[in-house]
C-alpha atoms as a PDB file:
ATOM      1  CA  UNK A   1      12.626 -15.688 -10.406  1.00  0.00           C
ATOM      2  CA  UNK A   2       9.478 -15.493 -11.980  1.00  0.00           C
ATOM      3  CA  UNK A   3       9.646 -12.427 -14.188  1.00  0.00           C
ATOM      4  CA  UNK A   4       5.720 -11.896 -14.503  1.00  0.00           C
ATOM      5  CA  UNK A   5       5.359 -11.757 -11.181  1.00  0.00           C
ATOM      6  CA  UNK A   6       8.263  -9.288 -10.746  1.00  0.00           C
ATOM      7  CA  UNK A   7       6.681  -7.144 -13.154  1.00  0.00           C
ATOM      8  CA  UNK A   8       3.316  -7.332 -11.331  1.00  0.00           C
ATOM      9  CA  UNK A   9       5.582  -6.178  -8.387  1.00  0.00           C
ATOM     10  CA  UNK A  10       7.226  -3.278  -9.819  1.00  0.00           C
ATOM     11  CA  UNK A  11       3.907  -2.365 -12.100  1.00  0.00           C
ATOM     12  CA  UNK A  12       2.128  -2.497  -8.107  1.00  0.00           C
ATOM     13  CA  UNK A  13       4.699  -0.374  -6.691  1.00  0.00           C
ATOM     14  CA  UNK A  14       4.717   2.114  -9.083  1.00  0.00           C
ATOM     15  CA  UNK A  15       0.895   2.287  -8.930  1.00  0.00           C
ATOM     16  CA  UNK A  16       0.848   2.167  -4.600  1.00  0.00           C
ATOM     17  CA  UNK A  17       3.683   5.239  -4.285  1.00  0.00           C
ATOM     18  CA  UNK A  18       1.850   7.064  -6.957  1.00  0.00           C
ATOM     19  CA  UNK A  19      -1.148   7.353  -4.564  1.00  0.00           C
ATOM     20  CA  UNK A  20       0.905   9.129  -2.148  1.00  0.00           C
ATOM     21  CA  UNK A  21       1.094  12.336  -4.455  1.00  0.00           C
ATOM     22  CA  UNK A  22      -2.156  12.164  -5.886  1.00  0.00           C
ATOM     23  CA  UNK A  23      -3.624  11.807  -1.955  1.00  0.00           C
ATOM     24  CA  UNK A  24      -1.416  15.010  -1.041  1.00  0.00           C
ATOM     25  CA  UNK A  25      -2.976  16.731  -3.702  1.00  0.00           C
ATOM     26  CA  UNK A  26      -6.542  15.605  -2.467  1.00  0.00           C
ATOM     27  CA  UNK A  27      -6.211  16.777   0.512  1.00  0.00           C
ATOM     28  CA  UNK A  28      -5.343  20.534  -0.398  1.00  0.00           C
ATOM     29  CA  UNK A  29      -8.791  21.188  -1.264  1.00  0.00           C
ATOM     30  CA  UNK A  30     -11.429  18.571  -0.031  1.00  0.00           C
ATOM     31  CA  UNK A  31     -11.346  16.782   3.604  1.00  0.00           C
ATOM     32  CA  UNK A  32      -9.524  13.350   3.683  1.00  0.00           C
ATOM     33  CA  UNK A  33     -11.899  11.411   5.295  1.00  0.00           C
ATOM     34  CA  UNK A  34     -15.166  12.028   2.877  1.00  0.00           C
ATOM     35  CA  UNK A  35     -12.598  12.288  -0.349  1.00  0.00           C
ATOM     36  CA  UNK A  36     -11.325   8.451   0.692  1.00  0.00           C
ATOM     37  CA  UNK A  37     -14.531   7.611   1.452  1.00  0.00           C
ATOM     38  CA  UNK A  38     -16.602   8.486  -2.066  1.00  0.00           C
ATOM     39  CA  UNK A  39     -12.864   7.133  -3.161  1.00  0.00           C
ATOM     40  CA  UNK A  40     -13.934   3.511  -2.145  1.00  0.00           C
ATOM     41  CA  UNK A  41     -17.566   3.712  -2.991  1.00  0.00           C
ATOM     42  CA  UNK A  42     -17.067   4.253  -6.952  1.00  0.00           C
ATOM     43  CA  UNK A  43     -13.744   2.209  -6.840  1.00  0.00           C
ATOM     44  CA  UNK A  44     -15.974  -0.769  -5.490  1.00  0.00           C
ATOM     45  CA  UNK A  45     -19.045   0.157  -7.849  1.00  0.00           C
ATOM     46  CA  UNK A  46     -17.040  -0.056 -10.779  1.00  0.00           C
ATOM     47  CA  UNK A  47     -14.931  -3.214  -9.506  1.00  0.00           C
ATOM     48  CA  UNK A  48     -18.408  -5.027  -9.008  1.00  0.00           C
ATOM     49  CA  UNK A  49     -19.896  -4.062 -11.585  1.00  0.00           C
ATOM     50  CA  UNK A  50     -17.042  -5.114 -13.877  1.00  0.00           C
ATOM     51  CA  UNK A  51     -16.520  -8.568 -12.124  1.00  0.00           C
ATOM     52  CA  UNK A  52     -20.186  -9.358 -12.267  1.00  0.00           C
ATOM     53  CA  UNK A  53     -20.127  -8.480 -16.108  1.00  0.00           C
ATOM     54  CA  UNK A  54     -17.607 -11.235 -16.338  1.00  0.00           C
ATOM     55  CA  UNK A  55     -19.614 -14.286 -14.464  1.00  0.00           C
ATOM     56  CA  UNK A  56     -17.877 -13.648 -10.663  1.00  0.00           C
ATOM     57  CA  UNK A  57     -20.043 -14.253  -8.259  1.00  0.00           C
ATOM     58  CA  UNK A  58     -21.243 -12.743  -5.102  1.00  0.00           C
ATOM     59  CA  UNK A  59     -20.920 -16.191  -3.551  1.00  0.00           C
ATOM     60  CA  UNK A  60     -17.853 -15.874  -1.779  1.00  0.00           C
ATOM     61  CA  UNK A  61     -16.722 -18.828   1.428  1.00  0.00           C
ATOM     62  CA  UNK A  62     -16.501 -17.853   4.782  1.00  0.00           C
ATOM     63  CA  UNK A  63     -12.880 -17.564   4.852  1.00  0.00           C
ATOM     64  CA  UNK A  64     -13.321 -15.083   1.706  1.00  0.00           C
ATOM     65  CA  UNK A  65     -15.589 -12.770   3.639  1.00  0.00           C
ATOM     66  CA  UNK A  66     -13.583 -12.654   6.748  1.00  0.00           C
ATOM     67  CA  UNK A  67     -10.333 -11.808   4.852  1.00  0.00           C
ATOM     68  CA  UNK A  68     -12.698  -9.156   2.877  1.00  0.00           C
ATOM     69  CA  UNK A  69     -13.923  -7.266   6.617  1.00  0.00           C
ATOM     70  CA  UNK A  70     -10.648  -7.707   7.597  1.00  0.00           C
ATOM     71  CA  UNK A  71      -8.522  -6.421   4.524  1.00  0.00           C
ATOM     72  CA  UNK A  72     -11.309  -3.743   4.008  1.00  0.00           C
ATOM     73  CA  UNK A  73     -10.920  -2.442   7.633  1.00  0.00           C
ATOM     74  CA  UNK A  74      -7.446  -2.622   7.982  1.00  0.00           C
ATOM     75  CA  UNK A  75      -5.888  -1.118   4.605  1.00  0.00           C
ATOM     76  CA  UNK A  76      -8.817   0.986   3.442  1.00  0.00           C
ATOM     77  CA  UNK A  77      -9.810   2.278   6.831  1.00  0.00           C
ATOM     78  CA  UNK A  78      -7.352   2.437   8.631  1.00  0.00           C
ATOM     79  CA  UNK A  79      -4.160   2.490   7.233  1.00  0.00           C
ATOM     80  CA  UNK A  80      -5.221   4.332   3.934  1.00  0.00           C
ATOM     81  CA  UNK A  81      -7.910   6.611   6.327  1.00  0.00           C
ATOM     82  CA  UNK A  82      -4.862   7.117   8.595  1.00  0.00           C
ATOM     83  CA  UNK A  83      -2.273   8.315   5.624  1.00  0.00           C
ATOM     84  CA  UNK A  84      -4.985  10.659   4.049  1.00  0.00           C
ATOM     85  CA  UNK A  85      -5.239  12.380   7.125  1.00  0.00           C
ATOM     86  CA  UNK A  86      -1.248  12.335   7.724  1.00  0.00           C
ATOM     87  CA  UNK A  87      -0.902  13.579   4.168  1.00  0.00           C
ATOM     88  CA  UNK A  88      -1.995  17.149   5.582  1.00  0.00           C
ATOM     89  CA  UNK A  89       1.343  17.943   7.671  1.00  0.00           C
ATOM     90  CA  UNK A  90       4.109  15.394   5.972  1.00  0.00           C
ATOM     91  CA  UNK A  91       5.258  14.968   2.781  1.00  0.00           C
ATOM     92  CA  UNK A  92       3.881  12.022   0.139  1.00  0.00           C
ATOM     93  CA  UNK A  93       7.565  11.294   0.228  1.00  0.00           C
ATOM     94  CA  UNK A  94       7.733  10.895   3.310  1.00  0.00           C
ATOM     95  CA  UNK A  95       4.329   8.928   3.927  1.00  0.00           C
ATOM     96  CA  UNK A  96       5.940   6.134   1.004  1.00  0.00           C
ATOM     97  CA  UNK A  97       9.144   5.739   2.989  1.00  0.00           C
ATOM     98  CA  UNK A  98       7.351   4.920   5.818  1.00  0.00           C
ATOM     99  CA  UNK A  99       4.533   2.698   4.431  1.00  0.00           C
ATOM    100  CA  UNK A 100       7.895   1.113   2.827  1.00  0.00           C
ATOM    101  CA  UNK A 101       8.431  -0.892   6.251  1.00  0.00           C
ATOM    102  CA  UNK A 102       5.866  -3.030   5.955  1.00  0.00           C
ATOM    103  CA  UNK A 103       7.767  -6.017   4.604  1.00  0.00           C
ATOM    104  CA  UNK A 104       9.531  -6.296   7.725  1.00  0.00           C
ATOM    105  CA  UNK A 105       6.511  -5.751   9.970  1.00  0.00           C
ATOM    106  CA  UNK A 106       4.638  -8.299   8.034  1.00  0.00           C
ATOM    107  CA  UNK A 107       8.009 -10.614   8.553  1.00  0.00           C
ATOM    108  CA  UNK A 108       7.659  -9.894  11.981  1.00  0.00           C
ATOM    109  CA  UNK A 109       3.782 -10.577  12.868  1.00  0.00           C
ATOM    110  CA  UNK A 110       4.532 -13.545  10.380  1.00  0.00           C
ATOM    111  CA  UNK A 111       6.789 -15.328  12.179  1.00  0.00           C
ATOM    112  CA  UNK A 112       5.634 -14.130  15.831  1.00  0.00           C
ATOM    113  CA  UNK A 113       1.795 -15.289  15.213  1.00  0.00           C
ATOM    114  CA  UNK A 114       2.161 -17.820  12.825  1.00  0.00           C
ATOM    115  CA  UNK A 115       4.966 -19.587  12.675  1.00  0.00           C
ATOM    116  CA  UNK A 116       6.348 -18.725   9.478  1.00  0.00           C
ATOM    117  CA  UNK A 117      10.153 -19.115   8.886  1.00  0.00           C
ATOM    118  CA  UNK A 118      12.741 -16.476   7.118  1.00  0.00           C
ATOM    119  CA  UNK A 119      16.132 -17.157   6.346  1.00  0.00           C
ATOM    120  CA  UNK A 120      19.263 -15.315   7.534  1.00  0.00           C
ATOM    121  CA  UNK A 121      19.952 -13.727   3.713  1.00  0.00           C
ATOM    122  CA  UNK A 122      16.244 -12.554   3.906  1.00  0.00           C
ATOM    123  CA  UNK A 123      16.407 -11.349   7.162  1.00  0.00           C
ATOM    124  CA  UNK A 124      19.554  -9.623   5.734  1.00  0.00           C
ATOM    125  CA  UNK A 125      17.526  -8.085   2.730  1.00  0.00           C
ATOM    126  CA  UNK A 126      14.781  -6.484   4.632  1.00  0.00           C
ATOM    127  CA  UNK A 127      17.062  -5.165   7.403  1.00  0.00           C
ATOM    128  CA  UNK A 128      19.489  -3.508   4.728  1.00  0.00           C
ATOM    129  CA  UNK A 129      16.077  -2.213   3.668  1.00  0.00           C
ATOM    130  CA  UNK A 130      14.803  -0.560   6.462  1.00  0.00           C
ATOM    131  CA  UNK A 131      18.721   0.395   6.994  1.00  0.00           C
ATOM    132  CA  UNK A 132      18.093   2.397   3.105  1.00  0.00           C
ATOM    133  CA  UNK A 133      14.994   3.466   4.453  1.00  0.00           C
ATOM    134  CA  UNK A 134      16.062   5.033   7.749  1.00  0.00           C
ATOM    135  CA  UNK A 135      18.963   7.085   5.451  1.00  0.00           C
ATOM    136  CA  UNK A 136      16.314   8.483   3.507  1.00  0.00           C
ATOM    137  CA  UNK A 137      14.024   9.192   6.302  1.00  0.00           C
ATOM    138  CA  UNK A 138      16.725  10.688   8.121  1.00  0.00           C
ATOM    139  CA  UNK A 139      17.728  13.618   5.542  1.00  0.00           C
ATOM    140  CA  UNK A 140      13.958  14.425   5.753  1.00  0.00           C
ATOM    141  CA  UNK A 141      13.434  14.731   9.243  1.00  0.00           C
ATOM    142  CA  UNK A 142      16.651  17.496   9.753  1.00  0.00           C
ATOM    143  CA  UNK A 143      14.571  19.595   7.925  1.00  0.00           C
ATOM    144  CA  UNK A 144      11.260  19.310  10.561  1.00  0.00           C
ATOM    145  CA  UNK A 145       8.156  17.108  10.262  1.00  0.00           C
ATOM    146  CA  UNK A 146       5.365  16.644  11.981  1.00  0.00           C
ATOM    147  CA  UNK A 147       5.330  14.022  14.604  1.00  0.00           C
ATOM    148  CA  UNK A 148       1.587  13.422  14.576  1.00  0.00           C
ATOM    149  CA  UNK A 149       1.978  12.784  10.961  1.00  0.00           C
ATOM    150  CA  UNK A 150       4.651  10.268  11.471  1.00  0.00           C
ATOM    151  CA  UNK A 151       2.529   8.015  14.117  1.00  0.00           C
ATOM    152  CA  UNK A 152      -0.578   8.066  12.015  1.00  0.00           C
ATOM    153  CA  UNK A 153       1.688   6.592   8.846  1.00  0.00           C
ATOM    154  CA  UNK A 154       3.351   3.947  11.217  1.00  0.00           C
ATOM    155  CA  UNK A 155       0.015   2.813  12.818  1.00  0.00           C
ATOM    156  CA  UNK A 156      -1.273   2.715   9.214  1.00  0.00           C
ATOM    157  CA  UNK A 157       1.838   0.939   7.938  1.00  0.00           C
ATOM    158  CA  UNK A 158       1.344  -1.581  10.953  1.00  0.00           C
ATOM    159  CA  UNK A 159      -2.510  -1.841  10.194  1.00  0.00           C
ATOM    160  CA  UNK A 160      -1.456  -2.404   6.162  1.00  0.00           C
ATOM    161  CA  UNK A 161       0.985  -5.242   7.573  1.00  0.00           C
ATOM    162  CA  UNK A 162      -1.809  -7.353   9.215  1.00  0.00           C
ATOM    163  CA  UNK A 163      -4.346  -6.703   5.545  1.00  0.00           C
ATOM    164  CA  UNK A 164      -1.422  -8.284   3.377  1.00  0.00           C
ATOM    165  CA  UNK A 165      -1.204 -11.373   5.774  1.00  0.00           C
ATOM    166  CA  UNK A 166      -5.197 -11.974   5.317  1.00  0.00           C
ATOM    167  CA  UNK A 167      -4.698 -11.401   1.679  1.00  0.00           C
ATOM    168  CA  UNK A 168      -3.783 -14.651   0.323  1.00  0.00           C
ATOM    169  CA  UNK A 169      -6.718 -17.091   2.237  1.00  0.00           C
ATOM    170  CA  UNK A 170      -9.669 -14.290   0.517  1.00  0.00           C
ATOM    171  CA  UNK A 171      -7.373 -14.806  -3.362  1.00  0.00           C
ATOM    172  CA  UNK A 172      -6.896 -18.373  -3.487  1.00  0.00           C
ATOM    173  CA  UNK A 173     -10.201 -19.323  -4.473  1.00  0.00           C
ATOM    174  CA  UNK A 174     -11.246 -17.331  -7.031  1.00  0.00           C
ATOM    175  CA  UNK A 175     -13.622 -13.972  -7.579  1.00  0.00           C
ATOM    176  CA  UNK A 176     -10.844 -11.976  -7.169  1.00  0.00           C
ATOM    177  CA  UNK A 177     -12.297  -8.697  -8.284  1.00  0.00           C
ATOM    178  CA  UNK A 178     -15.144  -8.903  -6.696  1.00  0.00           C
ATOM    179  CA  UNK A 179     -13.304  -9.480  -3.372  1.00  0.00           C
ATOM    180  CA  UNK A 180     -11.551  -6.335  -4.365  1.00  0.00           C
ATOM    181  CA  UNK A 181     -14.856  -4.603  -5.113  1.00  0.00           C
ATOM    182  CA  UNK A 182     -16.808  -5.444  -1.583  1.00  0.00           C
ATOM    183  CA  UNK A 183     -13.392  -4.681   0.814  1.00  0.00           C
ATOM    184  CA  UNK A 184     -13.605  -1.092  -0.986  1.00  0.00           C
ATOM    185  CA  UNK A 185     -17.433  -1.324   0.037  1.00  0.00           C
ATOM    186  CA  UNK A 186     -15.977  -1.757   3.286  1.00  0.00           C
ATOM    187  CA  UNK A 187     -13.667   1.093   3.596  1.00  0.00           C
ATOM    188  CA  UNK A 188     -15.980   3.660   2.213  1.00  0.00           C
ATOM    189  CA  UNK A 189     -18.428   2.203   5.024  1.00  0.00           C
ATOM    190  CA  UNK A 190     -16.488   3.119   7.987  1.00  0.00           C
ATOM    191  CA  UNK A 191     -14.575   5.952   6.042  1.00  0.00           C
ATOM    192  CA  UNK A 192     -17.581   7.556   6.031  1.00  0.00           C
ATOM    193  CA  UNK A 193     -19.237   7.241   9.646  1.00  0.00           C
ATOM    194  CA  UNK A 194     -15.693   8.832  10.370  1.00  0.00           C
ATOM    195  CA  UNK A 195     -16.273  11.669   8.622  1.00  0.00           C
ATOM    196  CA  UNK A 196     -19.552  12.513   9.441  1.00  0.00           C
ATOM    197  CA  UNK A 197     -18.093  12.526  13.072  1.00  0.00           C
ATOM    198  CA  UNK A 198     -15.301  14.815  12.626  1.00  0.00           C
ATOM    199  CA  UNK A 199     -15.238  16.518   9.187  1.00  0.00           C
ATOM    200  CA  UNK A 200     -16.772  19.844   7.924  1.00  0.00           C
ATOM    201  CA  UNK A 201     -17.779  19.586   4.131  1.00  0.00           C
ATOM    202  CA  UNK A 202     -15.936  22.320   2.656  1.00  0.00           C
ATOM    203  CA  UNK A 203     -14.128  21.261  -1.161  1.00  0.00           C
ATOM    204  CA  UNK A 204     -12.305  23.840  -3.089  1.00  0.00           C
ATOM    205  CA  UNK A 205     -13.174  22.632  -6.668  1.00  0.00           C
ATOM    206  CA  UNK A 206      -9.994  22.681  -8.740  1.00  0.00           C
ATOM    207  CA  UNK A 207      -9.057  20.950 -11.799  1.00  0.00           C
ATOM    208  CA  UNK A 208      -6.141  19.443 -10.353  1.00  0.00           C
ATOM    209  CA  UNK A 209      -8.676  17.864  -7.198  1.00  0.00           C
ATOM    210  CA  UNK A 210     -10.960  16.391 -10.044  1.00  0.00           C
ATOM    211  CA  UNK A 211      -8.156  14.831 -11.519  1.00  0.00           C
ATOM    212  CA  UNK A 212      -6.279  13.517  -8.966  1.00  0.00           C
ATOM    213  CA  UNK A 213      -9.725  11.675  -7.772  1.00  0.00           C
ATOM    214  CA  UNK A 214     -10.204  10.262 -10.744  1.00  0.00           C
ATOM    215  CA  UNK A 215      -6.917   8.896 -11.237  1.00  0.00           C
ATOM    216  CA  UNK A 216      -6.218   7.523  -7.125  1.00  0.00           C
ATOM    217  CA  UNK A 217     -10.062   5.530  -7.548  1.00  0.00           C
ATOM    218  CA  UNK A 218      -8.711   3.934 -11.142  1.00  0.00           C
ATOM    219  CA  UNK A 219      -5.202   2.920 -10.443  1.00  0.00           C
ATOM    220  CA  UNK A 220      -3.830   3.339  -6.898  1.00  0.00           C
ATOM    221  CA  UNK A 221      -7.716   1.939  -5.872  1.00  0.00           C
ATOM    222  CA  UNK A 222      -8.758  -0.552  -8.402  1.00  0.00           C
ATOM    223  CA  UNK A 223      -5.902  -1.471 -10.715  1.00  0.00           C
ATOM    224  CA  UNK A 224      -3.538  -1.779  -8.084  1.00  0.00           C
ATOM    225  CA  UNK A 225      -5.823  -3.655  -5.868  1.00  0.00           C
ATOM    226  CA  UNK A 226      -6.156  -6.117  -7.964  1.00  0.00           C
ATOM    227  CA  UNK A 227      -2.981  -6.958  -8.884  1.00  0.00           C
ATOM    228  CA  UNK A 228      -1.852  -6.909  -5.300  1.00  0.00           C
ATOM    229  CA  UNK A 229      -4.407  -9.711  -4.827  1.00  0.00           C
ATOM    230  CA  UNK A 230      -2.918 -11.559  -8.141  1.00  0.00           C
ATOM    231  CA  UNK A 231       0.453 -11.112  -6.603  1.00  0.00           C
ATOM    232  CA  UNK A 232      -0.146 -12.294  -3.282  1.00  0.00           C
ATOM    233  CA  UNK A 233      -1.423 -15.119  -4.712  1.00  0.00           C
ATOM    234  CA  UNK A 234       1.263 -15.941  -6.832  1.00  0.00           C
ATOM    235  CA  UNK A 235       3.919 -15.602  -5.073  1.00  0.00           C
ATOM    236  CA  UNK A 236       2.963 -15.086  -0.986  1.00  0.00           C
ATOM    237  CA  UNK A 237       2.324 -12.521   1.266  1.00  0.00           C
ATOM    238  CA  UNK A 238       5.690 -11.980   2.585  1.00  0.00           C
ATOM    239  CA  UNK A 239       7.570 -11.843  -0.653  1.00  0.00           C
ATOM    240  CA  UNK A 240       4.886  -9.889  -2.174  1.00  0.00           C
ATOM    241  CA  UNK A 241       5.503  -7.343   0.903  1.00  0.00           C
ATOM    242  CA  UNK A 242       9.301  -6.540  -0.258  1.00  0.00           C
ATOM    243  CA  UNK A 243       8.205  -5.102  -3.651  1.00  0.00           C
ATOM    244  CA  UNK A 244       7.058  -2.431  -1.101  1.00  0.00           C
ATOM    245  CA  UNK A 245      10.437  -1.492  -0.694  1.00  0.00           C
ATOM    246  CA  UNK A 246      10.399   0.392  -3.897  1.00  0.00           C
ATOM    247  CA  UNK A 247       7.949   2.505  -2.618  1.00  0.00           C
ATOM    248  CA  UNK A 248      10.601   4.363  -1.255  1.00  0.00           C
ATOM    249  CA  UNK A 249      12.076   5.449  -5.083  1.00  0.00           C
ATOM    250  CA  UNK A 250       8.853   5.166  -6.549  1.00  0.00           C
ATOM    251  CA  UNK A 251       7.113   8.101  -4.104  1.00  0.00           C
ATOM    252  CA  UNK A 252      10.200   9.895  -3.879  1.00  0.00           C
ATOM    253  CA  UNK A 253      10.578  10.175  -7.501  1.00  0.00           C
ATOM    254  CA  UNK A 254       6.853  10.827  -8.214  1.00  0.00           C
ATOM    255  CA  UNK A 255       6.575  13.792  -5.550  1.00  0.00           C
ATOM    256  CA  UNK A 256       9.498  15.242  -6.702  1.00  0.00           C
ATOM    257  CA  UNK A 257       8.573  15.445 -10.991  1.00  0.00           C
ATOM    258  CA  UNK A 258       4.288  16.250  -9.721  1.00  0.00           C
ATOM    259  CA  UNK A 259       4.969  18.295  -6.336  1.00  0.00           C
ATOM    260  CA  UNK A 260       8.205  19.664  -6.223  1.00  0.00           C
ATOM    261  CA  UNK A 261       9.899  17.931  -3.096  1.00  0.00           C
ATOM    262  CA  UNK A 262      13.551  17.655  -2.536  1.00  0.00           C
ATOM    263  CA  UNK A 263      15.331  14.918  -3.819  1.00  0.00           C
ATOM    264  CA  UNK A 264      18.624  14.654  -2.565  1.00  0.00           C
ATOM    265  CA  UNK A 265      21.989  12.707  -2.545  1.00  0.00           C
ATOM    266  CA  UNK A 266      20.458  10.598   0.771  1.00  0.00           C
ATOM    267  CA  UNK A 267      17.565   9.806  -0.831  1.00  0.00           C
ATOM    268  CA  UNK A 268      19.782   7.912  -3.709  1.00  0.00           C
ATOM    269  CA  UNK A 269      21.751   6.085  -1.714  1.00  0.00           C
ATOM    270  CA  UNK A 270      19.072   4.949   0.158  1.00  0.00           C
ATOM    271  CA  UNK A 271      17.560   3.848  -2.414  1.00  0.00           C
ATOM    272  CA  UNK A 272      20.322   1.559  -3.595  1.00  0.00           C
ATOM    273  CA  UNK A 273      20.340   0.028  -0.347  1.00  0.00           C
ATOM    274  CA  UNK A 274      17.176  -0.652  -0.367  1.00  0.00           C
ATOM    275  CA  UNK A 275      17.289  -2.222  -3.923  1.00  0.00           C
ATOM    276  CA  UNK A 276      20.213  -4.713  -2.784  1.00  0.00           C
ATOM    277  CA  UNK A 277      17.877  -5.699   0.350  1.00  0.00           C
ATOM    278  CA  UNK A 278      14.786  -6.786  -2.295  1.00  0.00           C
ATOM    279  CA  UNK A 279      17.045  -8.640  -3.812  1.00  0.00           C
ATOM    280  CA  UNK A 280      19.091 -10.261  -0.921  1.00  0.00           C
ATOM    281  CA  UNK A 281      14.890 -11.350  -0.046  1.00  0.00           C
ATOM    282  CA  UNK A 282      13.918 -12.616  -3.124  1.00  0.00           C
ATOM    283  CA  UNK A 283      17.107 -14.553  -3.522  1.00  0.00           C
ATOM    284  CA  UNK A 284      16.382 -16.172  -0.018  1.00  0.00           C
ATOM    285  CA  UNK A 285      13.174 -17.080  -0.946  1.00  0.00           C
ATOM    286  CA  UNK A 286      14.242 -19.251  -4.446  1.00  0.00           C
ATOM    287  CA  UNK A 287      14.073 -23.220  -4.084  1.00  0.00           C
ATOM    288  CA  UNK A 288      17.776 -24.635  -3.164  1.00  0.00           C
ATOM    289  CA  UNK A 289      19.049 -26.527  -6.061  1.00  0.00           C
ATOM    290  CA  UNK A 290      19.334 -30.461  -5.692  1.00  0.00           C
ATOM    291  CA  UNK A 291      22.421 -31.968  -7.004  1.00  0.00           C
ATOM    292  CA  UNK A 292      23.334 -35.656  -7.317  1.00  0.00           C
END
């Protein structure tokens, strides 16, 4: 395996889940809609302004700028949109479990729309990984959740599994953070004709809302960004898509130290399951060795 990509992959996890607590804590005191949108606009001011200090160029190819509308729309918008406004009535546990079955949904449009192949031992690993996932999912829903909050995170998970197949055709040919600069340009765009439709300004200033801004445009929004593109890149879009099966330990864990939600014996197991499925999918995905 290529360890720097693996660390990209765990360093991106960490970073992704970690935006589930810090959105939860958004949207306790400013609307989710206008908070993701001025989220995107400085996250893409600073990314362009940083990638234009360092010679990229605005000059991106036609391929570039279609992967750009489309990643923009369908992570930022919609499947980041959608989870901000779930993030009201579930959990950010619970929101990183299910963004956590992507991998298999990106597997799945994969090889239904274009053709791509996965072997049994991957098919294996991210099965055994939803498997961890549905354990985890299923301590948390005994307790109640809101099912309106559960189909806006699985049509955003579904929306996040068609950005991450665009991904690699808009990072193969360079200006990488600038790409990552316009599609947040693109996400506060829409973002914010959405909230102008159906959101009342009213923010509850709090130290706690200033910070958690600050830090879910950096990281989760920039950083992150970035090196998902890097990844992607690097490696591919589908085995780039199993480090999101951390997100699962990663959210959990995060929620539990920052917000205070349960972590229980289910929760552990599943995430050892899940573990052994990343694994059974990266393994499928090395080179068979030639002998003779």
């Amino acid at each position: 395996m290529d360890l720097r990509a693996i660390l990209m992959g765990l360093a991106f996890a960490f970073m992704w889940s970690s935006a589930f607590t810090s959105a939860r804590m958004i949207v306790a005191d400013a609307p989710p809609l206008t908070a993701l949108a001025f989220r995107f606009l400085f996250s893409g001011l600073i990314g362009v302004a940083i990638a234009t200090a360092i010679g990229q160029s605005w000059r991106l190819s036609r391929g570039q700028w279609r992967s750009v509308m489309i990643f923009g729309l369908c992570q930022n918008a919609l499947y980041l949109g959608l989870n901000f406004v779930a993030m009201q009535w579930v959990e950010a546990s619970l929101a990183a479990i299910i963004a956590s079955t992507m991998p298999l949904l990106v597997a799945l449009l994969g090889w239904l729309f274009l053709g791509q192949k996965v072997r049994p031992l991957g098919i294996a690993g991210l099965v055994a990984g939803v498997a961890g996932v549905t354990i985890i999912m299923g301590s948390r829903l005994s307790g109640g959740v809101s099912i309106e909050g559960l189909i806006f995170c699985g049509l955003g998970a579904l929306a996040l599994a068609i950005a991450t197949l665009t991904v690699r055709s808009a990072s193969s040919q360079g200006n990488v953070l600038m790409i990552v600069g316009l599609q947040m340009f693109v996400g506060a765009g829409v973002l914010a004709v959405a909230a102008l439709l159906t959101e009342a300004w009213h923010v509850n200033w709090t130290g706690r809302l200033v910070m958690a801004f600050a830090y879910t445009t950096l990281v989760p929004g920039l950083l992150a960004t970035w090196v998902w593109f890097r990844l992607v890149a690097r490696i591919g879009a589908v085995r780039a898509a199993t480090y999101h099966f951390l997100n699962p330990f990663f959210g959990v864990a995060v929620a539990a130290v920052l917000l205070g939600e349960n972590l229980g014996l289910a929760d552990v197991i599943g995430v050892a399951i899940v573990a052994a499925g990343i694994l059974a999918v990266q393994l499928s995905k090395a080179a068979p060795v030639r002998t003779g």
